[in-house]
Protein backbone atom coordinates (compact mmCIF):
# COMPACT_ATOMS: atom_id res chain seq x y z
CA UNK A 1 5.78 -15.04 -3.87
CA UNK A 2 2.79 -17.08 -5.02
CA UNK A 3 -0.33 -15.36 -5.91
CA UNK A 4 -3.40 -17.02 -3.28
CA UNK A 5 -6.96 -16.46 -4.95
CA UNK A 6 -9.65 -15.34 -2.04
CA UNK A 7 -12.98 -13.98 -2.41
CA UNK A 8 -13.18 -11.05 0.40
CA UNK A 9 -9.76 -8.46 1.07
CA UNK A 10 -10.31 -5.48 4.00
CA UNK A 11 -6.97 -3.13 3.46
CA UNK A 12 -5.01 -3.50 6.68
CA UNK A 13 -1.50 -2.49 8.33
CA UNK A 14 0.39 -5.07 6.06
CA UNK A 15 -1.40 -4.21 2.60
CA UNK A 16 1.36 -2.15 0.61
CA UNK A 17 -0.85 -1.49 -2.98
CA UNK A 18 -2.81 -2.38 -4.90
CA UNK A 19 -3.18 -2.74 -8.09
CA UNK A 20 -5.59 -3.62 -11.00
CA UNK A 21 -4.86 -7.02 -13.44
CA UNK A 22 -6.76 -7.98 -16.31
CA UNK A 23 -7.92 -11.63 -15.64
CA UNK A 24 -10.25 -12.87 -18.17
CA UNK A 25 -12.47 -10.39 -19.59
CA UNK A 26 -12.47 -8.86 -16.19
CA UNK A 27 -10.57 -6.35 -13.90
CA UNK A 28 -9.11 -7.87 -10.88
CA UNK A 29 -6.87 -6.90 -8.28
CA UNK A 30 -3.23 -7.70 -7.04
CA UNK A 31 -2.82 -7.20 -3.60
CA UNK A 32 0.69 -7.02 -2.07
CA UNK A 33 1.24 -7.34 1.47
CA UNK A 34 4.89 -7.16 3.38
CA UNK A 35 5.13 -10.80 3.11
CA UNK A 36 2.46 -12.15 0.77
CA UNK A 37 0.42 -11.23 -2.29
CA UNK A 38 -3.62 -12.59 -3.49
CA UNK A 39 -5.54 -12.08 -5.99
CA UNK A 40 -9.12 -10.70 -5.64
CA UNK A 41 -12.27 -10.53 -8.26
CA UNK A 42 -13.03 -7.16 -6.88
CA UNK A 43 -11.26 -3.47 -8.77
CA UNK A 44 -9.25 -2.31 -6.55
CA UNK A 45 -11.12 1.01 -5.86
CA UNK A 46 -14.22 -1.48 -4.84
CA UNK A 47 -11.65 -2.97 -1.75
CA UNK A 48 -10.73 0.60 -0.66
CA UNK A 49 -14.64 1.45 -0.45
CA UNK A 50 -15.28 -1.97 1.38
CA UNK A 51 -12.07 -0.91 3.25
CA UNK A 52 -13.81 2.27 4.48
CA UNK A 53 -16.56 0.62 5.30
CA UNK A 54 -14.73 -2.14 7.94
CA UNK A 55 -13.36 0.36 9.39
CA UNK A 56 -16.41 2.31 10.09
CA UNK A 57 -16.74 5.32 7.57
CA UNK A 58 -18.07 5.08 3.93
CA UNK A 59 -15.98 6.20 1.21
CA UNK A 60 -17.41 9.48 0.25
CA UNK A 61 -17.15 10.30 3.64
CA UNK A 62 -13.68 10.26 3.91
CA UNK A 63 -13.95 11.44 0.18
CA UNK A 64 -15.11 14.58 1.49
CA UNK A 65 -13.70 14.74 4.92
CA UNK A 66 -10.38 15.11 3.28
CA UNK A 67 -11.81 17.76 0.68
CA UNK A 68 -12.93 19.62 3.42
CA UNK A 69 -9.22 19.13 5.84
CA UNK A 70 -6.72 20.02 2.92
CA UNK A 71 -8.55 21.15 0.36
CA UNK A 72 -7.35 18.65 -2.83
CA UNK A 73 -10.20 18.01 -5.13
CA UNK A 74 -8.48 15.17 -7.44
CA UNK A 75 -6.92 11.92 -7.06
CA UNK A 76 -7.95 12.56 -3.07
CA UNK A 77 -5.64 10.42 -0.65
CA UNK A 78 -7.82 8.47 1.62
CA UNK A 79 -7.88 7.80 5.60
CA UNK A 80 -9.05 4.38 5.38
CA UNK A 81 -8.28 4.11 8.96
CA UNK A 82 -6.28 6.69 10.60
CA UNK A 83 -6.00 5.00 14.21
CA UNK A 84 -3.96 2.03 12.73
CA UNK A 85 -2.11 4.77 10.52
CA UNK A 86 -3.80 3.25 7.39
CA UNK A 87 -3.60 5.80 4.49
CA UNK A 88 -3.63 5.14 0.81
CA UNK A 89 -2.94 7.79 -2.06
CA UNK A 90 -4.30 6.89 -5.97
CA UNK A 91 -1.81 6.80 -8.76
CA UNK A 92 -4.38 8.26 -11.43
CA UNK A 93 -8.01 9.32 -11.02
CA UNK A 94 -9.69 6.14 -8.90
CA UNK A 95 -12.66 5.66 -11.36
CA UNK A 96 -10.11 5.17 -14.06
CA UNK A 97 -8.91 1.13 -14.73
CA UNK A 98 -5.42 1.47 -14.06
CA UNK A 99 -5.47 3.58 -10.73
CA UNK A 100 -3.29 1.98 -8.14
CA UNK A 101 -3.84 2.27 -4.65
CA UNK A 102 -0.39 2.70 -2.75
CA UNK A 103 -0.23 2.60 1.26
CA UNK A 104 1.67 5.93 2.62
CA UNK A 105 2.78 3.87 5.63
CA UNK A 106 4.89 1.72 3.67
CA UNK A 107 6.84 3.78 1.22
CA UNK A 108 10.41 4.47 1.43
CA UNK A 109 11.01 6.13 -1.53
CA UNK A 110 10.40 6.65 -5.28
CA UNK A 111 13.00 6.51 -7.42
CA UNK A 112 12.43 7.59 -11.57
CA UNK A 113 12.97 4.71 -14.11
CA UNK A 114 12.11 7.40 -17.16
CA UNK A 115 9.48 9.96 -17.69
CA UNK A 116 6.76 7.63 -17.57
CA UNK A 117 7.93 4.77 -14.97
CA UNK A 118 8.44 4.29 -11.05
CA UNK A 119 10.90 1.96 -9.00
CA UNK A 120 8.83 2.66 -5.77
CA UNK A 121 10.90 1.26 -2.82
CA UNK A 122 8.80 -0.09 0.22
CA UNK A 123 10.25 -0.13 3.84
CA UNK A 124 10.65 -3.86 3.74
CA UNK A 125 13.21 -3.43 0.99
CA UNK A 126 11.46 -4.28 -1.66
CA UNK A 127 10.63 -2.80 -4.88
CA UNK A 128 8.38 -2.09 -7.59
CA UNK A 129 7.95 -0.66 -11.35
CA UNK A 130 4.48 0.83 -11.36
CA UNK A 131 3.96 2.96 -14.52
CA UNK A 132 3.49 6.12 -13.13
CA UNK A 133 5.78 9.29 -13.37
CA UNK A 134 8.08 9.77 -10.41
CA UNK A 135 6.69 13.45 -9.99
CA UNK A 136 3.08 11.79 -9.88
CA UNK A 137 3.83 9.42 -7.52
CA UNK A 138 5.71 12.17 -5.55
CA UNK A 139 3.25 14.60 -5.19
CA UNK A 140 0.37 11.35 -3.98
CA UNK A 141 3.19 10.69 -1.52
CA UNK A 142 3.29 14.59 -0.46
CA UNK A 143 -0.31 14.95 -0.57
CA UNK A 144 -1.15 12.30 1.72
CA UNK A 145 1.25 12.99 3.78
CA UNK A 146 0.13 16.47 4.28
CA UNK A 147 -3.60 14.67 4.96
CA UNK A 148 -2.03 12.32 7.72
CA UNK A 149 -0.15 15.24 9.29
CA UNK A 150 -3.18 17.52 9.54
CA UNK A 151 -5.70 14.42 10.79
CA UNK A 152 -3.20 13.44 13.58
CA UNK A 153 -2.76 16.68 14.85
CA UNK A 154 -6.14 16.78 15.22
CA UNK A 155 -6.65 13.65 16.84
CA UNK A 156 -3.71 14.49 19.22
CA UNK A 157 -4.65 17.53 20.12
CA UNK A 158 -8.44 16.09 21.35
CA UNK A 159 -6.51 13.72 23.20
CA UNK A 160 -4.68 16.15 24.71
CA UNK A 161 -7.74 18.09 25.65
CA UNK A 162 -9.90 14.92 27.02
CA UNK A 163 -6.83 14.07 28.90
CA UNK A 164 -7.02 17.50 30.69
CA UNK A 165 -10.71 17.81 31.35
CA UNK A 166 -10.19 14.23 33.01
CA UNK A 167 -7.54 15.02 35.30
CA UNK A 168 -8.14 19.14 36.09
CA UNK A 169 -7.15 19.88 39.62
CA UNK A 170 -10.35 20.22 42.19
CA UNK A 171 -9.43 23.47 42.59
CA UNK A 172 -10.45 24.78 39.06
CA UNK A 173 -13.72 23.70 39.31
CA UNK A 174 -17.12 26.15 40.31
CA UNK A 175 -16.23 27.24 43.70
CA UNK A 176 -20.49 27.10 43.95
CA UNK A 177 -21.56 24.52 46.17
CA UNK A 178 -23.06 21.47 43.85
CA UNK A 179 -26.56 19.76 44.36
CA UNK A 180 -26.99 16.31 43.67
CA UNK A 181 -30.88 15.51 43.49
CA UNK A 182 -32.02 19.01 45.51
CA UNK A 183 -29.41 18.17 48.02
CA UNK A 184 -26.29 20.29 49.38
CA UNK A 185 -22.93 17.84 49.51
């Protein structure tokens, strides 16, 4: 796969992880996709908050928004854009230079290489070393799926609720007679 240079990345349903290369004297990211990979002159925790920020919400919003849903304090899975089932977990504390950011949607499993390394296996078959523990990367995984679970019940279950209010039988409305403008219908 060969690495294409571009200037701007948003995180998106393709975007597996990403992770942080030293190019130069400066910290860049490696972005893998299911079928390509780029380069960007942006740390990867600066393309998850622009992320956030396509989609709508600001990083410390969703920062806190999953704080406040389940509760986890550290390395804090984030919703980047739950609609289009785009959650990412961080391998190590996000302000530190390693962190990678790993998409939830694409993981198949984690398999330990020794104490201190990862084969993670993506749904597209392929596969790679990250160093990270296998219990690390286990627990993001289980964290952020605990995160997704919680935020789509809750989405589902307003759905389910518009979707009734929409289409309640006549008969369970006010049996008062309505006005429209100081007139009886």
């Amino acid at each position: 796969m060969k690495l294409k240079q571009i200037e701007e990345y948003e995180v998106n349903p393709f975007t597996m992880f990403i992770k942080p290369i030293v190019y130069g004297s400066k910290i860049y990211s490696e972005i893998f996709e299911v079928e390509d990979k780029f380069l960007s002159p942006f740390k990867p925790l600066d393309i998850i908050k622009n992320s956030c920020e396509y989609y709508g919400c600001d990083y410390e919003g969703r920062r806190n928004g999953t704080k406040q849903l389940v509760g986890y304090a550290h390395k804090i899975p984030i919703a980047i854009d739950p609609t289009n089932r785009i959650f990412f977990f961080p391998t190590t504390s996000p302000n530190r230079q390693e962190c990678i950011w790993i998409s939830h949607e694409h993981v198949k499993k984690p398999v330990p290489i020794n104490p201190q390394e990862t084969l993670i296996i993506f749904n597209n078959n392929q596969s790679f070393e990250l160093p990270v523990s296998c219990s690390s990367i286990t627990s993001q995984w289980e964290r952020t799926s605990h995160l997704r679970a919680k935020l789509m019940q809750r989405i589902e279950y307003n759905e389910r609720k518009s979707f009734y209010l929409l289409q309640r039988p006549k008969a369970l409305e006010a049996s008062e007679e309505s006005y429209q403008y100081g007139k009886r219908r």
